[in-house]
C-alpha atoms as a PDB file:
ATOM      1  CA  UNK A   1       8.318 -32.201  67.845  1.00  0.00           C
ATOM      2  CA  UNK A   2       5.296 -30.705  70.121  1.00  0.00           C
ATOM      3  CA  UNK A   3       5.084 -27.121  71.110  1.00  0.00           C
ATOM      4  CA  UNK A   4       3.253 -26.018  74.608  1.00  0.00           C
ATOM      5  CA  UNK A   5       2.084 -23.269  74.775  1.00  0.00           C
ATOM      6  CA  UNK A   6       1.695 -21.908  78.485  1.00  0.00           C
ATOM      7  CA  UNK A   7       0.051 -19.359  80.325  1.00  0.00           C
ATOM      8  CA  UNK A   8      -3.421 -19.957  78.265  1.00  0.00           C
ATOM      9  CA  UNK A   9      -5.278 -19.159  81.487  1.00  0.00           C
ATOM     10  CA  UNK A  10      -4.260 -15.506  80.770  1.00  0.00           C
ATOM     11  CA  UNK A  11      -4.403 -15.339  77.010  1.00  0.00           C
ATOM     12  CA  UNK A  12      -7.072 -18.028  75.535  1.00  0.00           C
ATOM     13  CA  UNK A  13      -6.872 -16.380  71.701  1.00  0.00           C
ATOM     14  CA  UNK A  14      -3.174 -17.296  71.333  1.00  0.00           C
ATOM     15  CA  UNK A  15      -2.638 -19.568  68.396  1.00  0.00           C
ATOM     16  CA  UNK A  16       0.573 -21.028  66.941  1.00  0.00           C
ATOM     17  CA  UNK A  17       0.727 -21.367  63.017  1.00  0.00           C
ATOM     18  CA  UNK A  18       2.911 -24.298  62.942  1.00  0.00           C
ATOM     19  CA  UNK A  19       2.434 -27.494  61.155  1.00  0.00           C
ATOM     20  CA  UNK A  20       3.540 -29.530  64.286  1.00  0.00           C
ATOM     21  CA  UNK A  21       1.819 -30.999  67.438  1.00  0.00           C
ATOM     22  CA  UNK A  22       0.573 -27.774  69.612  1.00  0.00           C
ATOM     23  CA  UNK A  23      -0.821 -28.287  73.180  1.00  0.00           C
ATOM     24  CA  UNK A  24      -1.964 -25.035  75.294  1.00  0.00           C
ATOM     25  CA  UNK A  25      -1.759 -26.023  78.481  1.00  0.00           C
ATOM     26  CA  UNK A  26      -2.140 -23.408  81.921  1.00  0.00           C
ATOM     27  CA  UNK A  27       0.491 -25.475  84.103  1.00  0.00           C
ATOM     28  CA  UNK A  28      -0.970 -22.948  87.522  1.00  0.00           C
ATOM     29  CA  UNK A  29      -4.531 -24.278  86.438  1.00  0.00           C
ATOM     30  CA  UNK A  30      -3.281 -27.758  85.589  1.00  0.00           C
ATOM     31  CA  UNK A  31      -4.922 -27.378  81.915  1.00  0.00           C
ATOM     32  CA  UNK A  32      -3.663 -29.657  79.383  1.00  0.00           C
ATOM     33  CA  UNK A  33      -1.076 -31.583  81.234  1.00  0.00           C
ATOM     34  CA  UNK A  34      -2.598 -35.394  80.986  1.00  0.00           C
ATOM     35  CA  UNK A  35      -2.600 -34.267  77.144  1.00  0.00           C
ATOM     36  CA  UNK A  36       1.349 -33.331  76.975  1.00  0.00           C
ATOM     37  CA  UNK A  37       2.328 -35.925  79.177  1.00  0.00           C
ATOM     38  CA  UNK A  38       0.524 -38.677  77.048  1.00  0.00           C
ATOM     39  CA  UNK A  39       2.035 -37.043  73.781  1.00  0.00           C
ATOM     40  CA  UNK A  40       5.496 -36.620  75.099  1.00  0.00           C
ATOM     41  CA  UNK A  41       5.261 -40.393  75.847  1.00  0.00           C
ATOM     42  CA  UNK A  42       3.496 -41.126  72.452  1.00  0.00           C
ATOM     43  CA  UNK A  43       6.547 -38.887  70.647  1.00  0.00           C
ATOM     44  CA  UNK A  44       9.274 -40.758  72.334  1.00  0.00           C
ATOM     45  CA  UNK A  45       7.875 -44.441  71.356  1.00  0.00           C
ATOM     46  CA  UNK A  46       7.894 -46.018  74.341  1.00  0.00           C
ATOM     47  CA  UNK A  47       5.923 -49.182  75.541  1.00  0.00           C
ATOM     48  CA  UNK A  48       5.137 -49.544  79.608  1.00  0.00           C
ATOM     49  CA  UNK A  49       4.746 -53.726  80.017  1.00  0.00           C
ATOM     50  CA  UNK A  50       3.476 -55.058  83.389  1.00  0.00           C
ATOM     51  CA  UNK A  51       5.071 -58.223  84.611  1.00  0.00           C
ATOM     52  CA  UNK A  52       3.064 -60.811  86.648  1.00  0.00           C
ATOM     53  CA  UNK A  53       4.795 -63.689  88.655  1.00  0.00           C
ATOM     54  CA  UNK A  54       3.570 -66.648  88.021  1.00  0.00           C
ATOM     55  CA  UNK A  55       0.663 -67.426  90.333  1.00  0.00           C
ATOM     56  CA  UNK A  56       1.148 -63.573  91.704  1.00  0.00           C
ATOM     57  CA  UNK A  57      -0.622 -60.482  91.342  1.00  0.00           C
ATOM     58  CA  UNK A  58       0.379 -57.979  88.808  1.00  0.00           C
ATOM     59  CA  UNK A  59       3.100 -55.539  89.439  1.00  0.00           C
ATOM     60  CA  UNK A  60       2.060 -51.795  89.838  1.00  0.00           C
ATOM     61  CA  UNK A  61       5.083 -50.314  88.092  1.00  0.00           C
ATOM     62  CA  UNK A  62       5.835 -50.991  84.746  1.00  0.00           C
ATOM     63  CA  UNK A  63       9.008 -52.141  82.790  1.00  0.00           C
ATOM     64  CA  UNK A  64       9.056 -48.884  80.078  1.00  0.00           C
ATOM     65  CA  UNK A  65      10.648 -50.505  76.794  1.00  0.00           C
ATOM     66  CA  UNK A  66      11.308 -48.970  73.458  1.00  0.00           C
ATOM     67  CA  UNK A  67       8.386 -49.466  70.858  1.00  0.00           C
ATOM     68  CA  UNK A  68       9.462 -52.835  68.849  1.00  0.00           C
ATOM     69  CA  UNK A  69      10.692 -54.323  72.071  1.00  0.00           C
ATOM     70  CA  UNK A  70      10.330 -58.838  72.202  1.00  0.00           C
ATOM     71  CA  UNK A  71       9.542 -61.282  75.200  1.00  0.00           C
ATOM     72  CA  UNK A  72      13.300 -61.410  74.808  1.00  0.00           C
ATOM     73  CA  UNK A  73      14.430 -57.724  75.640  1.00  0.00           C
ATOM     74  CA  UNK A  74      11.554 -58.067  78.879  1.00  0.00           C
ATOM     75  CA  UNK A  75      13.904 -61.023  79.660  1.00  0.00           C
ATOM     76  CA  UNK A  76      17.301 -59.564  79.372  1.00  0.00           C
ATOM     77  CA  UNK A  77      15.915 -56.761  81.390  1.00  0.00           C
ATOM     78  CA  UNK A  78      15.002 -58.611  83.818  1.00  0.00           C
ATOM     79  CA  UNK A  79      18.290 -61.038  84.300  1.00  0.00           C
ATOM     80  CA  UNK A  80      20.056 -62.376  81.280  1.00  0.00           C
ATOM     81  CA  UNK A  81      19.169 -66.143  83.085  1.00  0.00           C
ATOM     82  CA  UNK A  82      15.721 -65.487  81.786  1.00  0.00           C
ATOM     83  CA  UNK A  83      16.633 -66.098  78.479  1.00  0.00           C
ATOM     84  CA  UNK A  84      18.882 -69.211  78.809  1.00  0.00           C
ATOM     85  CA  UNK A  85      16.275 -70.402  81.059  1.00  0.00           C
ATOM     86  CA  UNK A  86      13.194 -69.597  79.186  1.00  0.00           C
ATOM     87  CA  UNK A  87      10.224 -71.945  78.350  1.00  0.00           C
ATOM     88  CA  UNK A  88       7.709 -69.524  76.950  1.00  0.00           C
ATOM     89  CA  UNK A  89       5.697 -65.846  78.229  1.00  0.00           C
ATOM     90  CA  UNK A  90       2.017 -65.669  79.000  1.00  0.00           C
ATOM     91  CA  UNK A  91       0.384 -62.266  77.559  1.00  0.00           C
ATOM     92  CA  UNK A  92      -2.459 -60.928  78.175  1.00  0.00           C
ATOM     93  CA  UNK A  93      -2.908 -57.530  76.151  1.00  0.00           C
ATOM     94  CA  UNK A  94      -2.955 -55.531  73.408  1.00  0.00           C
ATOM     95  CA  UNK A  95      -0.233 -57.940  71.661  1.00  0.00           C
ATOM     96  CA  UNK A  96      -2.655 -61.056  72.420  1.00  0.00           C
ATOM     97  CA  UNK A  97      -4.149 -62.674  69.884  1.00  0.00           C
ATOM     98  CA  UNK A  98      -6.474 -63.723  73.265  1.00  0.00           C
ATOM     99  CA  UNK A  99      -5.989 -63.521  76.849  1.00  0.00           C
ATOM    100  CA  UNK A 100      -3.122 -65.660  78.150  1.00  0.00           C
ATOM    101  CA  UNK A 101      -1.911 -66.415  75.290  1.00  0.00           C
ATOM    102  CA  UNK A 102       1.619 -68.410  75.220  1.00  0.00           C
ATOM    103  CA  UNK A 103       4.402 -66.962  72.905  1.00  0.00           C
ATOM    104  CA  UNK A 104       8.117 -67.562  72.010  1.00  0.00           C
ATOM    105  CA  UNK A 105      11.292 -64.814  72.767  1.00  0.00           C
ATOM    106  CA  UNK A 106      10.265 -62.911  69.513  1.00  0.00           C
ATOM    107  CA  UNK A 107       6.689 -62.123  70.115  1.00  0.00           C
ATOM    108  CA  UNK A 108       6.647 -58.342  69.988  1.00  0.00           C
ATOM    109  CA  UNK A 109       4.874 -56.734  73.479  1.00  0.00           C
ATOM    110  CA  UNK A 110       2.421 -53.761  73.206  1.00  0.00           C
ATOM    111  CA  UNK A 111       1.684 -50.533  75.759  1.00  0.00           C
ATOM    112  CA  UNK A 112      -0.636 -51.945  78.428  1.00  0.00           C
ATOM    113  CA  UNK A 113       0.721 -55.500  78.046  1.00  0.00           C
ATOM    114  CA  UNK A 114       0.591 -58.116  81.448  1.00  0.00           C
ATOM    115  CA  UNK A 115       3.769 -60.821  80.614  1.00  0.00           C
ATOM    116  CA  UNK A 116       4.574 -63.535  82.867  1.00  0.00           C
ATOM    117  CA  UNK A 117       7.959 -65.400  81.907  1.00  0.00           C
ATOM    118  CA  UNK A 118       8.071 -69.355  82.249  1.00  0.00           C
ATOM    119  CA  UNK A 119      11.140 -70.494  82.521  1.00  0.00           C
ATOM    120  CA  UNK A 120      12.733 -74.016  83.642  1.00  0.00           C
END
């Protein structure tokens, strides 16, 4: 759970005595919104992966997977085709044991991960 505490631009002594993730945050000053936004995303265990045609540029907007998430789910996402068709992924990320690295339908993708998909 994470509590947010608002309206910290009028009050900066509040405290909450709770043994759970607290973030004061002034939404009219804009205070401490990067921080709940990044922990809301944190708390519901997502992973954003960027797909990059081959020879293309990478996209801007993400494919947002749950944490745990294969080269297979980014497939099936994508067009169940990708799968039957598949050869292998290129990654380049924090899942990468080095930059462009070539892996099977169960490698496991990473938050921040580039995947291109080979497929026949």
């Amino acid at each position: 759970a994470i509590v947010a505490v608002n309206k910290v631009d009028v009050n900066r002594d509040v405290k909450v005595d709770v043994d759970i993730d607290t973030i004061y945050i002034s939404a009219e000053r804009g205070e401490g919104l990067e921080e709940l936004k990044r922990k809301i995303f944190e708390k519901l265990e997502l992973v954003r992966v960027y797909l990059k045609p081959e020879g293309g540029k990478v996209e801007e907007k993400p494919m947002v997977l749950r944490k745990g998430a294969t080269i297979k789910d980014v497939c099936l996402n994508l067009h169940r085709d990708f799968v039957k068709n598949f050869r292998y992924a290129i990654v380049t990320g924090p899942s990468a044991s080095f930059p462009g690295q070539r892996v099977g339908l169960g490698h496991e993708v990473m938050d921040g991960d580039v995947v291109t998909i080979i497929s026949r």
